[in-house]
Protein backbone atom coordinates (compact mmCIF):
# COMPACT_ATOMS: atom_id res chain seq x y z
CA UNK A 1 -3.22 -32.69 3.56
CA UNK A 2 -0.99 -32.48 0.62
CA UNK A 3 -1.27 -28.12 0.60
CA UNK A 4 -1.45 -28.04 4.29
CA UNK A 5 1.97 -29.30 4.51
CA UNK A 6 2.93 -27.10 1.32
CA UNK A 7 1.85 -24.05 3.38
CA UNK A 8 3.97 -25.05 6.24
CA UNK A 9 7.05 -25.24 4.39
CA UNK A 10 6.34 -21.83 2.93
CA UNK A 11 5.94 -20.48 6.13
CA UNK A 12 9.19 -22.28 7.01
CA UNK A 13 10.82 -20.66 4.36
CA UNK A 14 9.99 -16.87 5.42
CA UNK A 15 10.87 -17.63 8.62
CA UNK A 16 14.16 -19.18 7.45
CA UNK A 17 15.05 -16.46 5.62
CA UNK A 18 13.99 -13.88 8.39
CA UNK A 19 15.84 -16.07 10.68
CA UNK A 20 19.05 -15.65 7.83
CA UNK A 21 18.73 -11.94 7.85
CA UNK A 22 19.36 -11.57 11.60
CA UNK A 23 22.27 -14.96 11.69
CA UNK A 24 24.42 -12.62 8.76
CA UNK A 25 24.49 -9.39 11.39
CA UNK A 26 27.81 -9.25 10.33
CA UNK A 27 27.65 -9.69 6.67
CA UNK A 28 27.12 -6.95 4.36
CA UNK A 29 23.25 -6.01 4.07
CA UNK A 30 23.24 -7.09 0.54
CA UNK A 31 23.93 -10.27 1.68
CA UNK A 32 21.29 -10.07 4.55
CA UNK A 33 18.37 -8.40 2.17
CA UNK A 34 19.39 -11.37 -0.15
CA UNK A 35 19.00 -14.04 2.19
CA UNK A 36 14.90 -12.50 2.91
CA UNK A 37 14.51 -12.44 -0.45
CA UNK A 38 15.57 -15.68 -1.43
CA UNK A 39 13.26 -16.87 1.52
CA UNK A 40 10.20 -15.48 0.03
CA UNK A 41 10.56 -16.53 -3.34
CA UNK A 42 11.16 -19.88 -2.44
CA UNK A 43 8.00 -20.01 -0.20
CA UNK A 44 6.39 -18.33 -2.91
CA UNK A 45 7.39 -20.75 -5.14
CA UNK A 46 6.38 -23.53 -2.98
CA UNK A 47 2.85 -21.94 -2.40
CA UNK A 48 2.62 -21.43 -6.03
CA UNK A 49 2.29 -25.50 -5.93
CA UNK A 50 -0.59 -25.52 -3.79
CA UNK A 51 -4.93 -25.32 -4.20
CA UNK A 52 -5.15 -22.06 -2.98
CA UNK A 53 -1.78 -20.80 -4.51
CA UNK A 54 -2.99 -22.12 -7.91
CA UNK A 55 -6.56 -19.71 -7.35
CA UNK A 56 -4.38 -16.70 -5.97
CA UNK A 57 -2.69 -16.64 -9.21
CA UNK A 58 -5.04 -17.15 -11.72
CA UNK A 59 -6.93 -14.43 -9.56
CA UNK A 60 -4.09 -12.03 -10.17
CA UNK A 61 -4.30 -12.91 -13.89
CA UNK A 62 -7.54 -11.95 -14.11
CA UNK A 63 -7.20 -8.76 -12.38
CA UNK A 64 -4.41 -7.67 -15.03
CA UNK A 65 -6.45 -8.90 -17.97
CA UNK A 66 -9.49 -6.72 -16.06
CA UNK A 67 -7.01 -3.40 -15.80
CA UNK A 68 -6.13 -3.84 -19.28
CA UNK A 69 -10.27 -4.01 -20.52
CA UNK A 70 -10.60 -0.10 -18.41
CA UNK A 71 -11.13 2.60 -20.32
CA UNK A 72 -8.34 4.89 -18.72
CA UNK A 73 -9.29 8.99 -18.75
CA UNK A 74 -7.28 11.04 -21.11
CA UNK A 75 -4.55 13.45 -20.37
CA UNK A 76 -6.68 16.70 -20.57
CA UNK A 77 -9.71 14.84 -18.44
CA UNK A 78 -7.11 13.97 -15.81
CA UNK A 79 -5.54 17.42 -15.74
CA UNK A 80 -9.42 19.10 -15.44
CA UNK A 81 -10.44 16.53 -12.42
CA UNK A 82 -7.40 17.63 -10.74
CA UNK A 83 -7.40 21.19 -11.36
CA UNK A 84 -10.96 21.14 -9.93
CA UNK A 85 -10.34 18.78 -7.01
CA UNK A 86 -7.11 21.30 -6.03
CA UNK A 87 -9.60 24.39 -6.42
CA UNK A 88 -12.09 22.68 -4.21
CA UNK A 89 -9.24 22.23 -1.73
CA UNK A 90 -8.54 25.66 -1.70
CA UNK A 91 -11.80 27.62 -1.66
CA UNK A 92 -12.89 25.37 1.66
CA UNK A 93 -9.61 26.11 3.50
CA UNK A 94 -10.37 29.60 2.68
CA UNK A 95 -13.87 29.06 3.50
CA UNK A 96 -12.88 27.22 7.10
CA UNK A 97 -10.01 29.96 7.83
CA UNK A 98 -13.17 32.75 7.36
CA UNK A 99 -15.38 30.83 9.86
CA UNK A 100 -12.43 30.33 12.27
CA UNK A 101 -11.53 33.85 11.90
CA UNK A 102 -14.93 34.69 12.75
CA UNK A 103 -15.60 32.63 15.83
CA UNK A 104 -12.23 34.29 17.09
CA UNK A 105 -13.41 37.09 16.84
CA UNK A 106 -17.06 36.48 18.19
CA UNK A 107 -15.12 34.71 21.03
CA UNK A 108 -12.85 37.70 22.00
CA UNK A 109 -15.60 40.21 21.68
CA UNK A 110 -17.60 38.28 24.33
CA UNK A 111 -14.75 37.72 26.47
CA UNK A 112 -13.99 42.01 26.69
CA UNK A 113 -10.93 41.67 24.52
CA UNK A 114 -9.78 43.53 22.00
């Protein structure tokens, strides 16, 4: 019951700081981006203190410790995947131009134009 009401007052705190972005309409938008911000790290904070808040970040720490275990592809295996991936690109648009070229053709033929 405990995180339910946690999860609330999170909520409550977006919408409070939403809710402050529109109220300062006359402030300067520093102010106003401020007042969002401050709203979502405090319901961030807030969910932080919660069950499922407690999962979501260990989750996310797991994920970074997981990205830092990948073998990442080197600099001249990177440039070669690309530079075949961008000449694949361009021999089917040159391909598909051909065949449209074609059927325009084939099309005006039939129709008696020239």
């Amino acid at each position: 019951m405990a995180d339910k009401i946690k999860l609330a007052l999170a909520f409550l705190l977006i919408v409070a700081g939403v809710v402050g972005f529109y109220a300062l309409h006359d402030s300067a938008a520093v102010l106003r981006i401020l007042s969002v911000l401050l709203g979502v790290l405090a319901a961030a904070g807030v969910f932080w203190t919660t069950e499922s808040g407690k999962r979501l970040f260990g989750f996310a720490q797991d994920s970074v410790a997981e990205a830092k275990r990948v073998v990442w592809p080197t600099r001249k295996e990177t440039l070669q995947t690309t530079g075949v991936v961008v000449l694949f690109a361009v021999v089917m648009a040159l391909f598909l131009w051909a065949v449209d070229a074609s059927l325009l053709l084939v099309v005006n033929k039939l129709m008696g134009r020239d």
